[in-house]
N, C-alpha and C. Protein backbone atom coordinates (compact mmCIF):
# COMPACT_ATOMS: atom_id res chain seq x y z
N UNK A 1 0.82 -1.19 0.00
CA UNK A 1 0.00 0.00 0.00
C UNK A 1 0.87 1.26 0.00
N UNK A 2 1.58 1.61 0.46
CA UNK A 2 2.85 2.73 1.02
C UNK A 2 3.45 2.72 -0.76
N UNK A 3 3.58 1.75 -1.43
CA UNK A 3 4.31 2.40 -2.92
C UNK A 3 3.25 2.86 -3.54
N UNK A 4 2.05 1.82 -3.29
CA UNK A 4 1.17 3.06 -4.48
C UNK A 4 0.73 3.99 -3.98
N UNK A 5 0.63 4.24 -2.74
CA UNK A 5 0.16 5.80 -1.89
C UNK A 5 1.18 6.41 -2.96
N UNK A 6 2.52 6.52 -2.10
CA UNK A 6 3.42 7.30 -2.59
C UNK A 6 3.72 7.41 -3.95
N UNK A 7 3.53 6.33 -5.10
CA UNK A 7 3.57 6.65 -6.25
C UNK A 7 2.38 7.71 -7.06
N UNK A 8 1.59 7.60 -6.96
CA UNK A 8 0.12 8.70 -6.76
C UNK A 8 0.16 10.19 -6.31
N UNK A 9 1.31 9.78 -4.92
CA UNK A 9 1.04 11.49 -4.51
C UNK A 9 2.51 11.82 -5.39
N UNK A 10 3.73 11.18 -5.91
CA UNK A 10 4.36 11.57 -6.73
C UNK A 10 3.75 11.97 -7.86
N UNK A 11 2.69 11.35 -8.52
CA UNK A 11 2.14 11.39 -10.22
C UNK A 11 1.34 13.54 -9.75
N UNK A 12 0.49 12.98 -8.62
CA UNK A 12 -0.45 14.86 -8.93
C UNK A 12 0.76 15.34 -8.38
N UNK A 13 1.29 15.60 -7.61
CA UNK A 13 2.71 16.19 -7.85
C UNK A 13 3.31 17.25 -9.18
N UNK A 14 3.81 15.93 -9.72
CA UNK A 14 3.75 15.82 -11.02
C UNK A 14 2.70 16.83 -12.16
N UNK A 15 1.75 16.08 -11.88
CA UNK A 15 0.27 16.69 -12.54
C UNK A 15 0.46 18.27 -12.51
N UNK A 16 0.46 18.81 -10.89
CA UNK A 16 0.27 20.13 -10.05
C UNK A 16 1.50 20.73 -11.14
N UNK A 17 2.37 20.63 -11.33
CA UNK A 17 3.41 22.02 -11.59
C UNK A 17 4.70 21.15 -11.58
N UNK A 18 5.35 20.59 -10.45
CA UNK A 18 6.86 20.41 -10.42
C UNK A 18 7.41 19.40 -11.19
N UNK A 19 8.14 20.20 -12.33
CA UNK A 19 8.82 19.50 -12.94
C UNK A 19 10.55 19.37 -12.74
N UNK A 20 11.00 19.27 -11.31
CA UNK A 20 12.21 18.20 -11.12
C UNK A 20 11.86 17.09 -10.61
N UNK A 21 13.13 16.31 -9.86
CA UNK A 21 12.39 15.18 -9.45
C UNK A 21 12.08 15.63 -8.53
N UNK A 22 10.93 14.51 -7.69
CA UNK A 22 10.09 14.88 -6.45
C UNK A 22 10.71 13.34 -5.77
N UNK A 23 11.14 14.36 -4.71
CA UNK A 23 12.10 13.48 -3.58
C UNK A 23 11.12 12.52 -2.80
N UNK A 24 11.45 11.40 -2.12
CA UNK A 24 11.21 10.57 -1.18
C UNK A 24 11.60 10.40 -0.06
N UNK A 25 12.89 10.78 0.27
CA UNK A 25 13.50 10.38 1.70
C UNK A 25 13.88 12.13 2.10
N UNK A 26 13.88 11.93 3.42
CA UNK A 26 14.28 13.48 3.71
C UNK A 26 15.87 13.65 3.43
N UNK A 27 16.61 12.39 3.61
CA UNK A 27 17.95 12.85 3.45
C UNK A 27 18.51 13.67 1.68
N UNK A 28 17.89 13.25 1.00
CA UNK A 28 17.63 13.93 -0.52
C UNK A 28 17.08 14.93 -0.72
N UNK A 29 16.11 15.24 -0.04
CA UNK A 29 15.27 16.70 0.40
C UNK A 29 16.48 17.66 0.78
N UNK A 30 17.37 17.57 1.83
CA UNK A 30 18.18 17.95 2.56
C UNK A 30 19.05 18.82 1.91
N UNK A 31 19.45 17.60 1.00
CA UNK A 31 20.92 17.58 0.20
C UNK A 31 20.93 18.46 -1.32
N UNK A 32 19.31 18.44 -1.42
CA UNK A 32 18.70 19.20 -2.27
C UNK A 32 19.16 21.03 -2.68
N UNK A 33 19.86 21.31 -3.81
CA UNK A 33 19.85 22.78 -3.81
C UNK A 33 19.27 23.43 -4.83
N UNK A 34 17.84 22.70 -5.06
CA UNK A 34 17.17 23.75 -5.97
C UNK A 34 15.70 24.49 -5.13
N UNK A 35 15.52 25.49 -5.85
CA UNK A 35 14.14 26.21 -5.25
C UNK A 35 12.58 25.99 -5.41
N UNK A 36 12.80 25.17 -6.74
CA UNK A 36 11.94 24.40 -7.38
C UNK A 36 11.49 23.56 -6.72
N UNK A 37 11.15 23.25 -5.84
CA UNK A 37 11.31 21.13 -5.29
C UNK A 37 9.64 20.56 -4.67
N UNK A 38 9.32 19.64 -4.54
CA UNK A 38 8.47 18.44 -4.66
C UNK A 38 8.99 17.58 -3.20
N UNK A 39 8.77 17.11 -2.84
CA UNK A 39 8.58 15.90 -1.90
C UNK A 39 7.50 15.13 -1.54
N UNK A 40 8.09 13.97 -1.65
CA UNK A 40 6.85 12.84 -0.57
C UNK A 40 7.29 12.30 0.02
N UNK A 41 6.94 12.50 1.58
CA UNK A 41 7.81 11.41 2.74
C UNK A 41 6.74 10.72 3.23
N UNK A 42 7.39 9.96 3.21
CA UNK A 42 6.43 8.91 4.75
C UNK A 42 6.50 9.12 5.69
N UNK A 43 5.91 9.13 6.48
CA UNK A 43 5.45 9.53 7.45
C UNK A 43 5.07 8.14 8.98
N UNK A 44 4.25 8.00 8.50
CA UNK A 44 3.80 6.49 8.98
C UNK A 44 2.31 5.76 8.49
N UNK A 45 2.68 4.67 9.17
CA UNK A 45 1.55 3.74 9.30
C UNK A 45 0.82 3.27 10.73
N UNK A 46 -0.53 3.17 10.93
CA UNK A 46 -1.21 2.69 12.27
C UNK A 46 -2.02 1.35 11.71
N UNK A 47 -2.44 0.94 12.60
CA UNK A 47 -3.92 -0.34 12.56
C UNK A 47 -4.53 -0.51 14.06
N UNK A 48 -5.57 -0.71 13.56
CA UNK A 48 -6.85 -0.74 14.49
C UNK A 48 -6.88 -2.18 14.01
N UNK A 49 -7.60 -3.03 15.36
CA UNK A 49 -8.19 -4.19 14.71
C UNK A 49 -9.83 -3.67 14.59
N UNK A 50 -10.30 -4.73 13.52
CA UNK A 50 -11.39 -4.31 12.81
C UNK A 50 -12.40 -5.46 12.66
N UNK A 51 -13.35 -5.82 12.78
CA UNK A 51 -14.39 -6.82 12.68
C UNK A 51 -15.05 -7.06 11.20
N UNK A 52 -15.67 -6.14 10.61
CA UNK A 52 -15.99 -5.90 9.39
C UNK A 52 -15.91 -6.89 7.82
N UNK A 53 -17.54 -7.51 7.05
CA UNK A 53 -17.37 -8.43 6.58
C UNK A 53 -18.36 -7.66 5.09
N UNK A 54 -17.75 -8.31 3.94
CA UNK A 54 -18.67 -7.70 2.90
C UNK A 54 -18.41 -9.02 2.11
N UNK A 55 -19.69 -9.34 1.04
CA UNK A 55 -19.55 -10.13 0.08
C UNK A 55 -19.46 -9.64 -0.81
N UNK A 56 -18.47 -9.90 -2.17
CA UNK A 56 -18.39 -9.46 -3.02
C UNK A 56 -18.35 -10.56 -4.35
N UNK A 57 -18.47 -10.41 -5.94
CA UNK A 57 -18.43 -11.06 -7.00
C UNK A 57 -17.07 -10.66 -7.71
N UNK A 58 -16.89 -11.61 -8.37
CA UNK A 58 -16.11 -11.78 -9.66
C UNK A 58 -16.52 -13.06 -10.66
N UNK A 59 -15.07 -12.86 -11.27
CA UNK A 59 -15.38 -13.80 -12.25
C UNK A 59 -15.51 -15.39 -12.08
N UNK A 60 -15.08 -15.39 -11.00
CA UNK A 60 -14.70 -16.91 -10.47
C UNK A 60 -16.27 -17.21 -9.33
N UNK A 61 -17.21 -15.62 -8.99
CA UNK A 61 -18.08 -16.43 -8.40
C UNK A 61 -18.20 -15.31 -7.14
N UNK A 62 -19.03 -16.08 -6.08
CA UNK A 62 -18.95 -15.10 -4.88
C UNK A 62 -18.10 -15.48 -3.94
N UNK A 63 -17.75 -14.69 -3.32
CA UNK A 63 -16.84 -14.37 -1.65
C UNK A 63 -17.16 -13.53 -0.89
N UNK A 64 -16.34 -14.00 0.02
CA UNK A 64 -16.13 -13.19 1.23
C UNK A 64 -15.14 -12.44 1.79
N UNK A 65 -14.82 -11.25 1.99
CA UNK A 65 -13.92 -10.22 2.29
C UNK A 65 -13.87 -9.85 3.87
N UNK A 66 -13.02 -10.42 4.79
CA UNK A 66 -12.97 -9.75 6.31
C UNK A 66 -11.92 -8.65 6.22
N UNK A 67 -12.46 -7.69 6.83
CA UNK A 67 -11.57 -6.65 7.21
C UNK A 67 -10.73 -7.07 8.27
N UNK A 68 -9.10 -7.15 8.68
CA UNK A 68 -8.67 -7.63 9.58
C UNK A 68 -8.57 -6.42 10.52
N UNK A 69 -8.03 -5.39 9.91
CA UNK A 69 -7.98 -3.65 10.39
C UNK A 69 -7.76 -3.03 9.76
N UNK A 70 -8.13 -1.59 10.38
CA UNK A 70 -8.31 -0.53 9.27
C UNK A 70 -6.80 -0.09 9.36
N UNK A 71 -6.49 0.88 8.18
CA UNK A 71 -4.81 0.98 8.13
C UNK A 71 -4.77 2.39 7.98
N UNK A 72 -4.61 3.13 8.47
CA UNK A 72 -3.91 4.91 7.63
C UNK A 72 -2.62 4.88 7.69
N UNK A 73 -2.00 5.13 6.45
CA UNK A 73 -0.91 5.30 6.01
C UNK A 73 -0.44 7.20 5.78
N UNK A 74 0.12 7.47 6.53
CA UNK A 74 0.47 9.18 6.15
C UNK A 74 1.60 9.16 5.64
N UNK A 75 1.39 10.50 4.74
CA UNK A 75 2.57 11.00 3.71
C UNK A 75 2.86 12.79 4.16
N UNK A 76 4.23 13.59 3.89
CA UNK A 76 3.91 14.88 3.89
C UNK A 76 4.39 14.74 2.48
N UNK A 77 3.33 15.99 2.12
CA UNK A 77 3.72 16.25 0.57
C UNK A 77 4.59 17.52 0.61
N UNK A 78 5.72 18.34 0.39
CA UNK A 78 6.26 19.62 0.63
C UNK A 78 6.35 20.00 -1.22
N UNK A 79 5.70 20.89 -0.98
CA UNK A 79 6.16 21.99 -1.98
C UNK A 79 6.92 23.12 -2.08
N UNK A 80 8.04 23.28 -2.73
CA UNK A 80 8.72 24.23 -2.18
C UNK A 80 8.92 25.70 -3.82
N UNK A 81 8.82 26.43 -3.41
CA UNK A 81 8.88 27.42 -4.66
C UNK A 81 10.04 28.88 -4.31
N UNK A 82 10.74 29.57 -5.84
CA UNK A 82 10.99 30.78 -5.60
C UNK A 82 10.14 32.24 -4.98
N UNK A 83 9.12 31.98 -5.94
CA UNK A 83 7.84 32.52 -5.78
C UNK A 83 7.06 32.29 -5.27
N UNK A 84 6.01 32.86 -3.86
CA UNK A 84 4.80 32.66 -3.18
C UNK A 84 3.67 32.29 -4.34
N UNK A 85 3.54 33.14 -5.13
CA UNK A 85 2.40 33.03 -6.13
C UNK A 85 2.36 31.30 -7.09
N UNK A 86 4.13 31.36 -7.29
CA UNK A 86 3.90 29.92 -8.26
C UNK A 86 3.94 29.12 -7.38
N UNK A 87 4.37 28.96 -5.66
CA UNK A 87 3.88 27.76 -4.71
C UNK A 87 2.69 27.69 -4.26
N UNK A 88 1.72 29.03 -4.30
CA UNK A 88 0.32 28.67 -4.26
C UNK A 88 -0.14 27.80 -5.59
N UNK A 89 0.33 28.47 -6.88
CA UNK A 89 -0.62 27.90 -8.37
C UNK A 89 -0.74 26.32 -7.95
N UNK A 90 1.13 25.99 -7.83
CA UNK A 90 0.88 24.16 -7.34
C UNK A 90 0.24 23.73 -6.47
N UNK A 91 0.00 24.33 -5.37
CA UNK A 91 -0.68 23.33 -4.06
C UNK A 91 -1.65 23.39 -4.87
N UNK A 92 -2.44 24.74 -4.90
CA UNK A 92 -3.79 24.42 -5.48
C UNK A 92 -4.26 23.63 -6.30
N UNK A 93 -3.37 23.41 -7.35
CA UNK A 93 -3.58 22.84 -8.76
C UNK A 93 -3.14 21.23 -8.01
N UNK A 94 -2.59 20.66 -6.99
CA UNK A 94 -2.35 19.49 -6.09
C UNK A 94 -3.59 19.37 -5.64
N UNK A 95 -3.51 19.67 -4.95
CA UNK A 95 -5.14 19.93 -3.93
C UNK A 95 -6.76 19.91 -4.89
N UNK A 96 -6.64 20.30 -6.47
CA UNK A 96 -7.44 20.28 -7.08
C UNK A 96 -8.02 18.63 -7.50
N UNK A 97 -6.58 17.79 -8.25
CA UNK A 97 -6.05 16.96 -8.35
C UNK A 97 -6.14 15.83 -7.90
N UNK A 98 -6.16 15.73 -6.51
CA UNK A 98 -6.58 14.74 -5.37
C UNK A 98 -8.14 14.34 -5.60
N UNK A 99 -7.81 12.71 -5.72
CA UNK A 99 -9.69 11.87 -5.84
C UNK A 99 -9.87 12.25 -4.31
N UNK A 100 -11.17 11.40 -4.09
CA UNK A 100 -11.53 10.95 -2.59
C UNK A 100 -11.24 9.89 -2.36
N UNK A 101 -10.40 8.75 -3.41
CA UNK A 101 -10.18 7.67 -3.04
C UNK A 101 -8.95 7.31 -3.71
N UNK A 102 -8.63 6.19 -3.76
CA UNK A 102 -8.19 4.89 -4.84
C UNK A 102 -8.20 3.77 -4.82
N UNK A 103 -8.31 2.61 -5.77
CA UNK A 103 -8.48 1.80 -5.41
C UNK A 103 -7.07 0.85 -5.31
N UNK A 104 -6.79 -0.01 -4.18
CA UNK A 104 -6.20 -0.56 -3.72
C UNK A 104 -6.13 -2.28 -4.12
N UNK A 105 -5.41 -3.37 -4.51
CA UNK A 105 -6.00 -4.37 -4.57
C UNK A 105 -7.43 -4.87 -4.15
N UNK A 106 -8.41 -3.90 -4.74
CA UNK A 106 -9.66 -3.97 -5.26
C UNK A 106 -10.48 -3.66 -4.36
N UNK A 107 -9.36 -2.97 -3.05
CA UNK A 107 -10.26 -1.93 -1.91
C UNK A 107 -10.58 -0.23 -2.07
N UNK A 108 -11.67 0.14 -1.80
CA UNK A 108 -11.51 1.56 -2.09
C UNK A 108 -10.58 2.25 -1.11
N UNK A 109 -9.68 3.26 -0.86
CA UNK A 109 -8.85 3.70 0.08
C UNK A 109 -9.11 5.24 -0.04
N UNK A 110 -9.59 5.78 0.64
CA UNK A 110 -10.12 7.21 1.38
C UNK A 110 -8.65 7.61 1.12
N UNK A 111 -8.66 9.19 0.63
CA UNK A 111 -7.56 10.13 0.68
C UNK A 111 -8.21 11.43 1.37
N UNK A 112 -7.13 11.60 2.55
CA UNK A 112 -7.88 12.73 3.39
C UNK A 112 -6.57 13.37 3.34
N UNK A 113 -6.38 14.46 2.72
CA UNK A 113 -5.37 15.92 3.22
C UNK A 113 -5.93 16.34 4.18
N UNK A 114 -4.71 16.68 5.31
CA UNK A 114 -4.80 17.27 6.27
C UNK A 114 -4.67 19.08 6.08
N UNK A 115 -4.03 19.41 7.44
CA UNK A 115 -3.40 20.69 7.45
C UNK A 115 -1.71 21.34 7.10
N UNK A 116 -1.98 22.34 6.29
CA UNK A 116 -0.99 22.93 5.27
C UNK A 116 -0.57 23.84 6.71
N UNK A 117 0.72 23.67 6.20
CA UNK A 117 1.46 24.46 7.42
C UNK A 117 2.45 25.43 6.29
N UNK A 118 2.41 26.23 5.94
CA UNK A 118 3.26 27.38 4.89
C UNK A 118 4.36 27.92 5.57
N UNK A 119 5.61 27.57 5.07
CA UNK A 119 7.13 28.37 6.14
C UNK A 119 7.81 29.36 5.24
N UNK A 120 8.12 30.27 5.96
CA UNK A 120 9.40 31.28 4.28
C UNK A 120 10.61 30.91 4.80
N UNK A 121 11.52 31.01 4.00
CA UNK A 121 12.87 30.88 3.96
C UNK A 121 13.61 31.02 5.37
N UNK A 122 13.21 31.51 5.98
CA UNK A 122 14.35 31.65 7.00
C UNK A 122 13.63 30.65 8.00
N UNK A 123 12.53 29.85 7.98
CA UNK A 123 11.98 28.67 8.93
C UNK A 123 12.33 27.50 8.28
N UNK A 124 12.82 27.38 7.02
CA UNK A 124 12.94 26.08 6.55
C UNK A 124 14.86 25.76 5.79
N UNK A 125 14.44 24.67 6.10
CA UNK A 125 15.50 24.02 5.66
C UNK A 125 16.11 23.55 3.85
N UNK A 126 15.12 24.43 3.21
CA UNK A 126 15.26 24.51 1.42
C UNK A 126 15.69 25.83 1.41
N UNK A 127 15.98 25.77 -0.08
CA UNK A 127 16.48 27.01 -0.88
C UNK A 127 15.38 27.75 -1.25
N UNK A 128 14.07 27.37 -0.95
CA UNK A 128 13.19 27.87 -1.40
C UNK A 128 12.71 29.17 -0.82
N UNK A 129 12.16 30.24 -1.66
CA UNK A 129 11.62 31.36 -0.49
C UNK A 129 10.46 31.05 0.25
N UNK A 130 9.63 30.19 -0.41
CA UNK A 130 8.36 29.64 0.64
C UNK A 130 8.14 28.34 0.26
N UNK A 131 7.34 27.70 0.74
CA UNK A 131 7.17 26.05 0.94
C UNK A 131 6.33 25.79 1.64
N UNK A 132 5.02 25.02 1.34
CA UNK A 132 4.46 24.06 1.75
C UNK A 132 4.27 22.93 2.24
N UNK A 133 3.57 22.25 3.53
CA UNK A 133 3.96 21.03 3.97
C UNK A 133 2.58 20.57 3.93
N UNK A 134 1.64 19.48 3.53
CA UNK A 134 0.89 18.60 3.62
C UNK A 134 0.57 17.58 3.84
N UNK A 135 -0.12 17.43 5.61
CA UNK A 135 -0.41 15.92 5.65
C UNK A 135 -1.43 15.37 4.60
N UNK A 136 -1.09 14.02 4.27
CA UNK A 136 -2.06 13.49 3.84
C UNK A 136 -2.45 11.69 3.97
N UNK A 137 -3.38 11.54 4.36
CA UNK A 137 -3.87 10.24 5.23
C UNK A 137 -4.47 9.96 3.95
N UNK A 138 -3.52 7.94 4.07
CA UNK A 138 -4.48 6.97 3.08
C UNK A 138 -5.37 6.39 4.47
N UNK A 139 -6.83 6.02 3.97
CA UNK A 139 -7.32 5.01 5.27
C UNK A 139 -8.38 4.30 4.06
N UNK A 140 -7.55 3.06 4.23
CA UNK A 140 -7.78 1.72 3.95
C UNK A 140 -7.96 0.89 4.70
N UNK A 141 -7.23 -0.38 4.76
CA UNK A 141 -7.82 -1.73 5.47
C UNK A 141 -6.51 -2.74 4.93
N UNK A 142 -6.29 -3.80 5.93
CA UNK A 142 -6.15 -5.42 5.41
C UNK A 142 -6.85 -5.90 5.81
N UNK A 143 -7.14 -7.01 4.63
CA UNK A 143 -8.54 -8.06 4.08
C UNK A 143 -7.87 -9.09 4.14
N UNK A 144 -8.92 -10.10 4.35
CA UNK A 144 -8.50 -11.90 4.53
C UNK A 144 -9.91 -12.21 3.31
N UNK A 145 -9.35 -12.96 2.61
CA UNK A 145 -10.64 -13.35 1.13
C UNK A 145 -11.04 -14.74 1.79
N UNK A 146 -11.99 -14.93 1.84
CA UNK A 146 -12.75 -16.71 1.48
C UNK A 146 -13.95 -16.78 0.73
N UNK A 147 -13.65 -17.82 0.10
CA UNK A 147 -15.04 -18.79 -0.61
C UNK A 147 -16.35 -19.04 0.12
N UNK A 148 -17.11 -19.35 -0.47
CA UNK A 148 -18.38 -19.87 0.27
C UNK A 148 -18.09 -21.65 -0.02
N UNK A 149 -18.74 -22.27 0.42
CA UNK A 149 -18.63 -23.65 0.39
C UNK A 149 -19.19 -24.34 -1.07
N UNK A 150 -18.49 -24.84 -1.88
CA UNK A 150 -19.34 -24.83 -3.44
C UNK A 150 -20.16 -26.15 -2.59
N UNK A 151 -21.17 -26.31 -4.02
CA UNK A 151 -21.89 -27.13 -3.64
C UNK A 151 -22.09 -27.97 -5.58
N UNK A 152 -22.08 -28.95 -5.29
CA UNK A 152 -21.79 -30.10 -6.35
C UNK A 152 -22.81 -30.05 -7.21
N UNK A 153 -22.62 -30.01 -8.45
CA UNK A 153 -24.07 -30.13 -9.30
C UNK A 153 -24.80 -31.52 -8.78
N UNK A 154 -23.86 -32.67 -8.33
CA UNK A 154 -24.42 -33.45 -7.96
C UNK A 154 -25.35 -33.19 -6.76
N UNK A 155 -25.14 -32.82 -5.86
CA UNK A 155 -25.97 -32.43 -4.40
C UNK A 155 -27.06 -31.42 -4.80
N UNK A 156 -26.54 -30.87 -5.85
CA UNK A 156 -28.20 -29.35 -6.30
C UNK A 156 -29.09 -30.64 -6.97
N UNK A 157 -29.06 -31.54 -7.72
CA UNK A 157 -29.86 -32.41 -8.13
C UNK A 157 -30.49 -33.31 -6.82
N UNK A 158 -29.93 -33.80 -6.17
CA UNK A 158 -30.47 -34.20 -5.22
C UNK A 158 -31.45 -33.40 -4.68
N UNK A 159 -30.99 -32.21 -4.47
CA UNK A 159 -31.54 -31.33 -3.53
C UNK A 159 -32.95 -31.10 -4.24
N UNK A 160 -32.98 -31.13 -5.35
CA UNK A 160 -34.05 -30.37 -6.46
C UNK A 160 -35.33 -31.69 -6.04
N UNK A 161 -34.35 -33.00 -6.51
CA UNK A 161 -35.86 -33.91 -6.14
C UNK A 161 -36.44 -34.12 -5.13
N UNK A 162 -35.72 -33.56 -3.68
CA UNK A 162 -36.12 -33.76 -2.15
C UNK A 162 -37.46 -32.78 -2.62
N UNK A 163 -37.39 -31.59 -3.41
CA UNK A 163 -37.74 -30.01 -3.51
C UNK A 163 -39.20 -30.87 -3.63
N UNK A 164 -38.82 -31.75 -4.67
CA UNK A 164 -40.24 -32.28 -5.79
C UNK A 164 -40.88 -32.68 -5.24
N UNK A 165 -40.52 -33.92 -4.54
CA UNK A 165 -41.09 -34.84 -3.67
C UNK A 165 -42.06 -34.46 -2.89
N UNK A 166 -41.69 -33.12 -2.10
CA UNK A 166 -42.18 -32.82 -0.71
C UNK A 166 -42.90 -31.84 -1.04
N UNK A 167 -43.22 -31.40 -2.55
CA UNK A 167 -44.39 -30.53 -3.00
C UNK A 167 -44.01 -28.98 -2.72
């Protein structure tokens, strides 16, 4: 879950305005000397245990889906710019960008941005004159899949003439 979070909030990133690369680890952030810059860090991961049961279809038929627990995964997204005006155009045009979800090995996963914390140059640790920081929470789940119990064309025939029999 954590690569495709993070590959996603790299792509609107991307999408939003910054065209260098958009960093991952803070030590690259750091080491970083342009004014231009992008980031996605991780942040962390939690779990709750979770009870929660849904049936679902495919091609192979019906199942069953347990939620084992729910998961939020956080990212900060930092935007960093020369210009106040072109580090607003990106958040916004980021922030525009953002679904309410994604789907996850075939779970929907809630995307919740948090709170933007805005620093100028002399609070931060970039070359940038201002910069943006954004939490942003995946909350998903791990799932346990099972079958229902098939039942034999032979035993549905049976079953059909008990049906007959007994009117």
């Amino acid at each position: 879950m954590i690569g495709t979070c993070r590959e996603y909030l790299v792509g609107k990133l991307r999408q939003a305005g910054i065209k260098s690369t958009v960093h991952t680890s803070m030590k690259k952030l750091k080491a970083s000397q342009e004014s231009h810059i992008g980031a996605v860090l991780f942040e962390g991961d939690s779990f709750i245990r979770e009870f929660g049961k849904r049936i679902y279809y495919d091609e192979t038929g019906k199942h069953k889906r347990r939620k084992q627990f729910a998961r939020e995964t956080s990212f900060v997204v930092v935007i960093g710019e020369y210009e106040q005006e072109a580090c607003e155009r990106i958040f916004e045009n980021f922030m525009l960008s953002l679904d309410r979800g994604i789907y996850i090995d075939g779970n929907f996963t809630e995307i919740e941005p948090g709170e933007a914390d805005w620093v100028d140059e002399e609070d931060s640790i970039l070359k940038s004159k201002i910069a943006v920081q954004l939490k942003v929470k995946f909350l998903g789940g791990l799932y346990r899949d099972s079958d229902f119990a098939k039942i034999s064309e032979l035993d549905a025939e049976v079953q059909i003439e008990k049906e007959e029999e007994h009117g």
